[in-house]
PDB file of N, CA and C in Angstrom:
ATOM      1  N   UNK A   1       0.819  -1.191   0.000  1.00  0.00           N
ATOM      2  CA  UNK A   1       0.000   0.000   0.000  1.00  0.00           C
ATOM      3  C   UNK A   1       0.863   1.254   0.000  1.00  0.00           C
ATOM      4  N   UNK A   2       1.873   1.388   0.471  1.00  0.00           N
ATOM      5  CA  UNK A   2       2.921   2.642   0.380  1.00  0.00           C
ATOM      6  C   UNK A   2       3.255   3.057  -0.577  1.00  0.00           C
ATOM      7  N   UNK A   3       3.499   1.729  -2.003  1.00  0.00           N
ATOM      8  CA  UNK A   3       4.206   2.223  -3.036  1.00  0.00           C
ATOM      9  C   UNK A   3       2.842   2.818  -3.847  1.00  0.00           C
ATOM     10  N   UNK A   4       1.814   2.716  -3.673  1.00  0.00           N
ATOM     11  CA  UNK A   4       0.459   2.561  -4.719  1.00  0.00           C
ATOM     12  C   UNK A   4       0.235   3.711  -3.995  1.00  0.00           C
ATOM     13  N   UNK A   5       0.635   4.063  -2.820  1.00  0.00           N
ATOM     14  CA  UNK A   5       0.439   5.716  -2.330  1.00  0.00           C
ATOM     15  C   UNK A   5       1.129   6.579  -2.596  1.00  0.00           C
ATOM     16  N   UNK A   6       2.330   6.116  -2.880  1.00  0.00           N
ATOM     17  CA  UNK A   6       3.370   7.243  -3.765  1.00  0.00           C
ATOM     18  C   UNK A   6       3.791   7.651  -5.217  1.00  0.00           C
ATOM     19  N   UNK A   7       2.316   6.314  -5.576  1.00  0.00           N
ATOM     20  CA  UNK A   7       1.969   6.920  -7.333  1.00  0.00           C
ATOM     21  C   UNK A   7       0.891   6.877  -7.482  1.00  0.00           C
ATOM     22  N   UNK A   8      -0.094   7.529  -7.237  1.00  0.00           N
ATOM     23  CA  UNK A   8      -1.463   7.172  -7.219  1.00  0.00           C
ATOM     24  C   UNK A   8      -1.947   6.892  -9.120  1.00  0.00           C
ATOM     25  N   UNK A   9      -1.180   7.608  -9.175  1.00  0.00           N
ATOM     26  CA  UNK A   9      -1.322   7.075 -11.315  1.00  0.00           C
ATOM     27  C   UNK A   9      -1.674   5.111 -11.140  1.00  0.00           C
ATOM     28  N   UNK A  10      -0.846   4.950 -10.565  1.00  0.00           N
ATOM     29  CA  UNK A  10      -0.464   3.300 -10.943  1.00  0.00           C
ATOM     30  C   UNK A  10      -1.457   2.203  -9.874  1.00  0.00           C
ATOM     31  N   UNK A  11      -2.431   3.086  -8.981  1.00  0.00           N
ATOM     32  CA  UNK A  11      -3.460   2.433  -8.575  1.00  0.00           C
ATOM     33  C   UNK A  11      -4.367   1.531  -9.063  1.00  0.00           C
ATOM     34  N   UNK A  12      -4.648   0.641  -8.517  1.00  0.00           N
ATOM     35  CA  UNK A  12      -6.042  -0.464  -8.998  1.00  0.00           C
ATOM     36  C   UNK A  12      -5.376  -0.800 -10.672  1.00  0.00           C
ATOM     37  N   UNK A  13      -4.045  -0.927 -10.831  1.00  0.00           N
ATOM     38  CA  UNK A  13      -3.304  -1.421 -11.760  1.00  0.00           C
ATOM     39  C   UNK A  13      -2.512  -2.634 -11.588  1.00  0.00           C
ATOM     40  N   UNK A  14      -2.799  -3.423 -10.231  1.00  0.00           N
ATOM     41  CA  UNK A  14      -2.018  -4.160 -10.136  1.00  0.00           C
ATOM     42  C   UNK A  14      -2.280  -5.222  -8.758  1.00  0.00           C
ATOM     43  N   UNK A  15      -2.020  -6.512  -8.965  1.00  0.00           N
ATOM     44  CA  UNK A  15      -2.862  -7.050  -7.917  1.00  0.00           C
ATOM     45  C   UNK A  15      -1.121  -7.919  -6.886  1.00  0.00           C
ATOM     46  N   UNK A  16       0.109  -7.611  -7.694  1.00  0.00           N
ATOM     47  CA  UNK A  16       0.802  -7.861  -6.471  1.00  0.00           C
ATOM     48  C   UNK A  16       2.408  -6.640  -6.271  1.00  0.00           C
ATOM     49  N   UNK A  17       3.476  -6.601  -5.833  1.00  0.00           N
ATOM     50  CA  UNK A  17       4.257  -5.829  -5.406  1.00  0.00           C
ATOM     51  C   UNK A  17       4.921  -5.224  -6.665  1.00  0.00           C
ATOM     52  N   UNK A  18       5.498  -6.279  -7.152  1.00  0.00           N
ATOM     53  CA  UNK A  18       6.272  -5.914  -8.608  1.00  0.00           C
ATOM     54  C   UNK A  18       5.207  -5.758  -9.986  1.00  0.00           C
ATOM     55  N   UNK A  19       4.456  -6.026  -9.994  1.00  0.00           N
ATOM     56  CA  UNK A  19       3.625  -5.512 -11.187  1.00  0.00           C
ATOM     57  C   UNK A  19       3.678  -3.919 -11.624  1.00  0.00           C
ATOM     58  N   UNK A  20       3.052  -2.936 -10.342  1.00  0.00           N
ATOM     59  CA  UNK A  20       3.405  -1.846 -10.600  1.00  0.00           C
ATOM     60  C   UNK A  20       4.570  -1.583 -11.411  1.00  0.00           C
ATOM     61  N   UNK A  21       5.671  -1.478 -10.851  1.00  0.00           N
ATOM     62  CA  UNK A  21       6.747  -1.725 -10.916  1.00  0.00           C
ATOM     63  C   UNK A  21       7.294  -2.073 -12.546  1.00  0.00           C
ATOM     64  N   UNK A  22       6.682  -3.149 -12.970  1.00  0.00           N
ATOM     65  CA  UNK A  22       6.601  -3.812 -14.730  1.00  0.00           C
ATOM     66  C   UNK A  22       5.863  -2.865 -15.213  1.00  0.00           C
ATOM     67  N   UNK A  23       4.768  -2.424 -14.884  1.00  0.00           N
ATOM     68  CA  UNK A  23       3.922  -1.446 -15.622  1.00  0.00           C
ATOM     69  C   UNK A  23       4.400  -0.411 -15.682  1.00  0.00           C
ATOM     70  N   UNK A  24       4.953   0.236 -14.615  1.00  0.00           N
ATOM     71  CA  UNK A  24       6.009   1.665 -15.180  1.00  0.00           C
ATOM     72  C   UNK A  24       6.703   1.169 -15.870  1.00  0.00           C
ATOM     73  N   UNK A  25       7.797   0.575 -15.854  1.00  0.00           N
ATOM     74  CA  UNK A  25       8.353   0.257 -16.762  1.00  0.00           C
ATOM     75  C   UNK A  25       7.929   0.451 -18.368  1.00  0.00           C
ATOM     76  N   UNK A  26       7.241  -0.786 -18.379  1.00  0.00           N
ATOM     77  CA  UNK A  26       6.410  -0.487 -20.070  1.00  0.00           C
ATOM     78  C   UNK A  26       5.316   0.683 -20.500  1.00  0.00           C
ATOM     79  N   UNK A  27       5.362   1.337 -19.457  1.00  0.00           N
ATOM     80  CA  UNK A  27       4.947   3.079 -19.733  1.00  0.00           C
ATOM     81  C   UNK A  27       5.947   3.623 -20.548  1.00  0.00           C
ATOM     82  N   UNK A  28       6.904   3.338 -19.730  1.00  0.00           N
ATOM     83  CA  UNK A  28       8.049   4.421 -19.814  1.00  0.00           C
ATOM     84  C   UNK A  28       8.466   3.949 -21.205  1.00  0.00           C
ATOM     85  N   UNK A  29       9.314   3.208 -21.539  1.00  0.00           N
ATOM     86  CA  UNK A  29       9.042   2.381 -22.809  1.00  0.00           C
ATOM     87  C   UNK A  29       7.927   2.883 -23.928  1.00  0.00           C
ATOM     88  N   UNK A  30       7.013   2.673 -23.681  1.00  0.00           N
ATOM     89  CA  UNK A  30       5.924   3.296 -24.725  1.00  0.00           C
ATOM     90  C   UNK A  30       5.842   4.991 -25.323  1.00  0.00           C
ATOM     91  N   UNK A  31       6.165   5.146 -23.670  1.00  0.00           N
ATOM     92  CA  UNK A  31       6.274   7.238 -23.848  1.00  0.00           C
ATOM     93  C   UNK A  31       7.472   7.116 -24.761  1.00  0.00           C
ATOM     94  N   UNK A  32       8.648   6.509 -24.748  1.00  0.00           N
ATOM     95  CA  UNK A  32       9.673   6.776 -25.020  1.00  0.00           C
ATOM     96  C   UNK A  32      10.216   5.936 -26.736  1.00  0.00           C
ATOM     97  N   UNK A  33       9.230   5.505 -27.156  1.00  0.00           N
ATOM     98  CA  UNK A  33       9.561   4.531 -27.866  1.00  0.00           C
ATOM     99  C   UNK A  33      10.342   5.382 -29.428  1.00  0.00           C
ATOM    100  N   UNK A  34       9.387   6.641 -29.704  1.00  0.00           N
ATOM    101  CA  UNK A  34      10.246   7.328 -31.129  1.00  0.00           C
ATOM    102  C   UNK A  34      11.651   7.713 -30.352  1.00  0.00           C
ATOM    103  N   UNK A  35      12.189   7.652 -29.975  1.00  0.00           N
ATOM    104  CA  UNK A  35      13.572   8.259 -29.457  1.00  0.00           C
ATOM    105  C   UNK A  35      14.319   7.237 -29.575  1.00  0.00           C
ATOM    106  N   UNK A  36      13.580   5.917 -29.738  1.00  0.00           N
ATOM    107  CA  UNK A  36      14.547   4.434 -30.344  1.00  0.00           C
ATOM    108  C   UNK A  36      14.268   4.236 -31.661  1.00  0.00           C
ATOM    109  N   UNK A  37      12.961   4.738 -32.246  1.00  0.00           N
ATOM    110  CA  UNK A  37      12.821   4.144 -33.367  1.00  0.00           C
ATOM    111  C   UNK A  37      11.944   5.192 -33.885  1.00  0.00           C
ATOM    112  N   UNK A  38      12.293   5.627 -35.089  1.00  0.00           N
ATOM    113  CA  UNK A  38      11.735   6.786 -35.806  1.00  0.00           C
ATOM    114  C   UNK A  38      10.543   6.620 -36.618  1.00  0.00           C
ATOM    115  N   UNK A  39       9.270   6.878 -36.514  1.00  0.00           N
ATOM    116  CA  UNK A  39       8.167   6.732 -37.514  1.00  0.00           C
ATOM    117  C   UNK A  39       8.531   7.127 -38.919  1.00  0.00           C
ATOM    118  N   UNK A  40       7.954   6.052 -39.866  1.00  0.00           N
ATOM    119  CA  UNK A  40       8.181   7.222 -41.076  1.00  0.00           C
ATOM    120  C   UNK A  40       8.030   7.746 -41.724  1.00  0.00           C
ATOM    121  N   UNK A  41       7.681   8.588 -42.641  1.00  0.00           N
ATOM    122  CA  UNK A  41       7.404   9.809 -43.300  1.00  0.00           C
ATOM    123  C   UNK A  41       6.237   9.140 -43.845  1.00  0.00           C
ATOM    124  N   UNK A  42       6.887   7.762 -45.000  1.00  0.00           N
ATOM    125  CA  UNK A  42       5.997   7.244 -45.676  1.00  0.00           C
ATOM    126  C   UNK A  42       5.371   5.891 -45.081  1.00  0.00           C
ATOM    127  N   UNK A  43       4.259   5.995 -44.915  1.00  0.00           N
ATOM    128  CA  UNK A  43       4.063   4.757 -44.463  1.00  0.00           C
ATOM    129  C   UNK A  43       3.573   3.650 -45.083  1.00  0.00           C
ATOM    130  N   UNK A  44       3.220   3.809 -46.460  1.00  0.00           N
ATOM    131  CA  UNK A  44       3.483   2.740 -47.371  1.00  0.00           C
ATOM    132  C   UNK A  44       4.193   1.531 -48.038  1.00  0.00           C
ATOM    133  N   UNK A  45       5.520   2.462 -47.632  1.00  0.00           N
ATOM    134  CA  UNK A  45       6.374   1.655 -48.000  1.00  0.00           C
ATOM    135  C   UNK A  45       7.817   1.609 -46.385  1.00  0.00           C
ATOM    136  N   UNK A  46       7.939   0.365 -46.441  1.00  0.00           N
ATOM    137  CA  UNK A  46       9.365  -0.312 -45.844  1.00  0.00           C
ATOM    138  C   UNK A  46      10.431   0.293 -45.908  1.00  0.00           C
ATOM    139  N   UNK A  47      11.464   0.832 -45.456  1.00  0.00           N
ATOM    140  CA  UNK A  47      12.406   1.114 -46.085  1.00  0.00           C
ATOM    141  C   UNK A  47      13.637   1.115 -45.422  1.00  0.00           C
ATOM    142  N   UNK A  48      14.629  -0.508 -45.997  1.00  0.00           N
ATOM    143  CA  UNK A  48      15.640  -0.790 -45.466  1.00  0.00           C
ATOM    144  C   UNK A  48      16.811   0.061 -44.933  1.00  0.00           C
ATOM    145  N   UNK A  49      17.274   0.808 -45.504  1.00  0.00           N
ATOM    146  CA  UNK A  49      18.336   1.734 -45.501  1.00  0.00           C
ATOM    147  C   UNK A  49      18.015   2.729 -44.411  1.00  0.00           C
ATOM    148  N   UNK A  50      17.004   2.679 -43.570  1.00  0.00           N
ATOM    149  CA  UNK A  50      17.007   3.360 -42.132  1.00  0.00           C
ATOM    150  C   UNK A  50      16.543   2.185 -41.093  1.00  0.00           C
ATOM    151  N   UNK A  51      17.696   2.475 -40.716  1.00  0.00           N
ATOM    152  CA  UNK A  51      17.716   1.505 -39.617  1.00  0.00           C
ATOM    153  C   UNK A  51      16.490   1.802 -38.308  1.00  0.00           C
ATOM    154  N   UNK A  52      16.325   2.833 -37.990  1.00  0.00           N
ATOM    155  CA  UNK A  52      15.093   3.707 -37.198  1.00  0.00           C
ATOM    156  C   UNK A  52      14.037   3.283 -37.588  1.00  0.00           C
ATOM    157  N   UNK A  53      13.796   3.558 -38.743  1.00  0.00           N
ATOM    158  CA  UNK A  53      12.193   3.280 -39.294  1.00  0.00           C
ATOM    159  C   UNK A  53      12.269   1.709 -39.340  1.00  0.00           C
ATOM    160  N   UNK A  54      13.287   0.905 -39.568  1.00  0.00           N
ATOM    161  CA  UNK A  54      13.210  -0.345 -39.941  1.00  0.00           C
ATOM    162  C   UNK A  54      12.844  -0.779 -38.145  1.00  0.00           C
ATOM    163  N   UNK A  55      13.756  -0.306 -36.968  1.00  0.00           N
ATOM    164  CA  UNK A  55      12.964  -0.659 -35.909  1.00  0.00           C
ATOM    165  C   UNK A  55      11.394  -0.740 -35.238  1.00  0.00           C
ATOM    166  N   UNK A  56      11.230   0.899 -35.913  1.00  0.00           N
ATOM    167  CA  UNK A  56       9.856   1.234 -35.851  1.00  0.00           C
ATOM    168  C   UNK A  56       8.435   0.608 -36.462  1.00  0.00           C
ATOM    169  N   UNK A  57       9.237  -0.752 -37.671  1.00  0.00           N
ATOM    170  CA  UNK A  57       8.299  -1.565 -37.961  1.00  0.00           C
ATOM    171  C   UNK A  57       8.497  -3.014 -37.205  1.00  0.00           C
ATOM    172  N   UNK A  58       9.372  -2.899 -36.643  1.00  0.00           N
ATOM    173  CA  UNK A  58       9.691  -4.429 -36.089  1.00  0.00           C
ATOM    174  C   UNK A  58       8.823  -3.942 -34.482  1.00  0.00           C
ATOM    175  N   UNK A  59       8.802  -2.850 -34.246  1.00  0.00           N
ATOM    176  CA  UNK A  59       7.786  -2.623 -33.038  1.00  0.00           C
ATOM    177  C   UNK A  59       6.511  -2.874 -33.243  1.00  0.00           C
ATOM    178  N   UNK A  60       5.886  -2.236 -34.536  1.00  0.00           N
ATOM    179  CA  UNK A  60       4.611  -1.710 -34.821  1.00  0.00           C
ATOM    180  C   UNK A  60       3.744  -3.547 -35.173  1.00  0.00           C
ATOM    181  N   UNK A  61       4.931  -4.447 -36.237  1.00  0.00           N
ATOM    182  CA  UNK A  61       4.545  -5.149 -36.569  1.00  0.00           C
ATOM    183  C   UNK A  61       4.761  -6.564 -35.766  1.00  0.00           C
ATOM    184  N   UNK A  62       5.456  -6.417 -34.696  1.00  0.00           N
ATOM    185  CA  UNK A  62       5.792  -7.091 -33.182  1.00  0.00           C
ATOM    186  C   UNK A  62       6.225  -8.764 -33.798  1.00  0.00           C
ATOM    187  N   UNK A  63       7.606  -8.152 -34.572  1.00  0.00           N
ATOM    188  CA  UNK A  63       8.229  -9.196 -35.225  1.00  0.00           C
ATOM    189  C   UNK A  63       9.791  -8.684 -35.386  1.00  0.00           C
ATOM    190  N   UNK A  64      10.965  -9.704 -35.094  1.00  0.00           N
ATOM    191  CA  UNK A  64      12.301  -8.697 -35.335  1.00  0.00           C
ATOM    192  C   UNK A  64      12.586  -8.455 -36.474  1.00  0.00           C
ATOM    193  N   UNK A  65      13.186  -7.459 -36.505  1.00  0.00           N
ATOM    194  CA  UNK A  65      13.405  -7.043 -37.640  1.00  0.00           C
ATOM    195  C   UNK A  65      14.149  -7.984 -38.796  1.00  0.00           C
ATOM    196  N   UNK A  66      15.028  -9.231 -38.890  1.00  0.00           N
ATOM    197  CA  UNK A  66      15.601  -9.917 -39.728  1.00  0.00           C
ATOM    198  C   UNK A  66      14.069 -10.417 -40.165  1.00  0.00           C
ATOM    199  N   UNK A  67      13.067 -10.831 -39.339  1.00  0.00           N
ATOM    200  CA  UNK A  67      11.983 -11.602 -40.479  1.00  0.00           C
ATOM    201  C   UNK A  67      11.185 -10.619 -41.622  1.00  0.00           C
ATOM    202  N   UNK A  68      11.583  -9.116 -40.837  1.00  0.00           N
ATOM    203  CA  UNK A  68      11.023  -8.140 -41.860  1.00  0.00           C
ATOM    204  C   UNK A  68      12.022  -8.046 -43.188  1.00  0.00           C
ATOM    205  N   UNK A  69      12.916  -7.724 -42.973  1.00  0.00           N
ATOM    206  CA  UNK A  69      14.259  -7.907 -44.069  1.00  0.00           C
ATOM    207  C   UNK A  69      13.406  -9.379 -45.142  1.00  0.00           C
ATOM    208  N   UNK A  70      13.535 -10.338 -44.410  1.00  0.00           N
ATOM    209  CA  UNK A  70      13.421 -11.399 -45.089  1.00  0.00           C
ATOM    210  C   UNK A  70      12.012 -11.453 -45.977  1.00  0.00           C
ATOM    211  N   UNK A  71      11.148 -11.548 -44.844  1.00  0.00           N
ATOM    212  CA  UNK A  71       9.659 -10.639 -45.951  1.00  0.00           C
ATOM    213  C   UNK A  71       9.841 -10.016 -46.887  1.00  0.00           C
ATOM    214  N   UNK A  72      10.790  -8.796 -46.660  1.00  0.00           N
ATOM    215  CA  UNK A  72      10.491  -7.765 -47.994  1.00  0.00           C
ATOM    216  C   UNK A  72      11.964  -8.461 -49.178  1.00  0.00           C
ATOM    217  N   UNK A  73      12.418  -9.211 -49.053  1.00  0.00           N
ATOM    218  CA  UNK A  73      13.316  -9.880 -50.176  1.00  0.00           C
ATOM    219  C   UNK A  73      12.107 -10.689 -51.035  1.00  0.00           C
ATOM    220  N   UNK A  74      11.265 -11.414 -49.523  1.00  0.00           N
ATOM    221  CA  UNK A  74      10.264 -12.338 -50.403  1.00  0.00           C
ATOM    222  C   UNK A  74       9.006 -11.718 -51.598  1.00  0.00           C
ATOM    223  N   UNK A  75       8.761 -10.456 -50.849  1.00  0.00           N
ATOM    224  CA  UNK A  75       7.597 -10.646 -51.565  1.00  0.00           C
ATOM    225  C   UNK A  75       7.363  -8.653 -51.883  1.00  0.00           C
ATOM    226  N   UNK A  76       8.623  -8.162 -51.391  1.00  0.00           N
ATOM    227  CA  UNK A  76       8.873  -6.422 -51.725  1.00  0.00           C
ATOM    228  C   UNK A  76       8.415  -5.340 -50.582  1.00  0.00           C
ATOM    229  N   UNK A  77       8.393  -4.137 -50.557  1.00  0.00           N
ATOM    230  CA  UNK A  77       8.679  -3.411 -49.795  1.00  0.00           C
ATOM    231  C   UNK A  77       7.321  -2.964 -49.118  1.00  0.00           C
ATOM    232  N   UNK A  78       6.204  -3.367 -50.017  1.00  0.00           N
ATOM    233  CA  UNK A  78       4.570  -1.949 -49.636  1.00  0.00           C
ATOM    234  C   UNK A  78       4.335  -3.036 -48.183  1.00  0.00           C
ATOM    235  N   UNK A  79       4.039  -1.688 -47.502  1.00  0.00           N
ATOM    236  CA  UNK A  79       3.703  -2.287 -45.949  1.00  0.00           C
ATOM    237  C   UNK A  79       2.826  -3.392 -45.955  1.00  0.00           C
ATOM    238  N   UNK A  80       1.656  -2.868 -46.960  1.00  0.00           N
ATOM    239  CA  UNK A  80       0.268  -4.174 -46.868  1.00  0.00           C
ATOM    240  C   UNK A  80       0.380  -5.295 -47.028  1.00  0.00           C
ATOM    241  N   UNK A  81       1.391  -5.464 -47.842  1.00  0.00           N
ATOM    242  CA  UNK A  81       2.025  -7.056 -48.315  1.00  0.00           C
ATOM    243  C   UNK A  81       2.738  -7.499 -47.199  1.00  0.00           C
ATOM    244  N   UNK A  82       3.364  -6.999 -46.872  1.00  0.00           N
ATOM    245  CA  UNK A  82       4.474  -7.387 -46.001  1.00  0.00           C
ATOM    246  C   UNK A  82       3.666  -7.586 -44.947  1.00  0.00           C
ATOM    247  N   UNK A  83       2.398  -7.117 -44.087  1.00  0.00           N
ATOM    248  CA  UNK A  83       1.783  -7.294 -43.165  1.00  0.00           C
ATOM    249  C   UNK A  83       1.083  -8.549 -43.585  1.00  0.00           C
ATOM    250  N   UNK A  84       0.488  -8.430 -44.326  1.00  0.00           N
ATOM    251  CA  UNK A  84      -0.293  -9.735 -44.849  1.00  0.00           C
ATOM    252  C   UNK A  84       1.128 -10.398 -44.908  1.00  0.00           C
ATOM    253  N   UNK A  85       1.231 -10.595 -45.475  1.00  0.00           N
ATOM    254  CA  UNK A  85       2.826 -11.985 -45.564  1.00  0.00           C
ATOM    255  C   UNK A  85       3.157 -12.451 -44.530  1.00  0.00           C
ATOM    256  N   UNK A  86       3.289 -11.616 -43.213  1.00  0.00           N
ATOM    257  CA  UNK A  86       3.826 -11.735 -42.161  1.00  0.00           C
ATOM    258  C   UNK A  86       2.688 -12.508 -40.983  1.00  0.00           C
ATOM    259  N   UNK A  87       1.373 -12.227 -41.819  1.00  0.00           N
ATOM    260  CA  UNK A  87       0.218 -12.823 -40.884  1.00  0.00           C
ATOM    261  C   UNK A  87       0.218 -14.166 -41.661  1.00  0.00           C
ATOM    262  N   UNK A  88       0.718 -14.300 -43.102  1.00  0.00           N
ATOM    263  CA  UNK A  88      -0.188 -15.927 -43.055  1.00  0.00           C
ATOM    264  C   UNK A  88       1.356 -16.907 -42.549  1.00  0.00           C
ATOM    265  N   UNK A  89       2.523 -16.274 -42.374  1.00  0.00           N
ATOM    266  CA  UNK A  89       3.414 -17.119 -41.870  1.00  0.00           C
ATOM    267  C   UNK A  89       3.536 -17.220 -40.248  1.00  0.00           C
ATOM    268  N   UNK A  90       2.672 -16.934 -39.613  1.00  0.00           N
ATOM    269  CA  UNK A  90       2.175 -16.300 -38.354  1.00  0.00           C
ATOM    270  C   UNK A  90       1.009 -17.937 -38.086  1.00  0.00           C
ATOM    271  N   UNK A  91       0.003 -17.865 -39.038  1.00  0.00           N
ATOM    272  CA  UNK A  91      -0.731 -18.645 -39.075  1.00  0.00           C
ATOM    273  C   UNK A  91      -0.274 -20.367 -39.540  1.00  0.00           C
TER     274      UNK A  91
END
């Protein structure tokens, strides 16, 4: 009860000691996530040669980035494909 009193943000978020605790965490993380990985301009298309944006799809599309590389050798760069591609090898 002390720590859930000294963040009242993180109340009725959590049913044991360290949870809070994980949940800031992946706040902080989330607030912070373009400062690791850059959105990008275009969002149509993939685009290898930035390493930023290439993170920013391995976040978005919650896959590492070598299977994205490998996707877009397979089947090219437009996001839609590559999302679809990435769902039926998923399935």
């Amino acid at each position: 009860m002390l720590f859930a009193s000294r963040y009242p943000s993180l109340q009725g978020t959590c049913f044991c000691f360290f949870s809070p605790v994980l949940q800031a965490l992946i706040n902080f993380y989330r607030m912070h996530i373009d400062y690791v990985a850059r959105k990008p301009k275009d969002l149509s298309k993939i685009n290898l040669k930035d390493y930023e944006e290439l993170l920013w799809w391995s976040y978005i599309l919650r896959v590492p980035p070598e299977r994205i590389i490998a996707t877009i050798e397979d089947v090219g760069s437009s996001a839609e494909v590559v999302k679809q591609a990435l769902k039926q090898k998923q399935l």
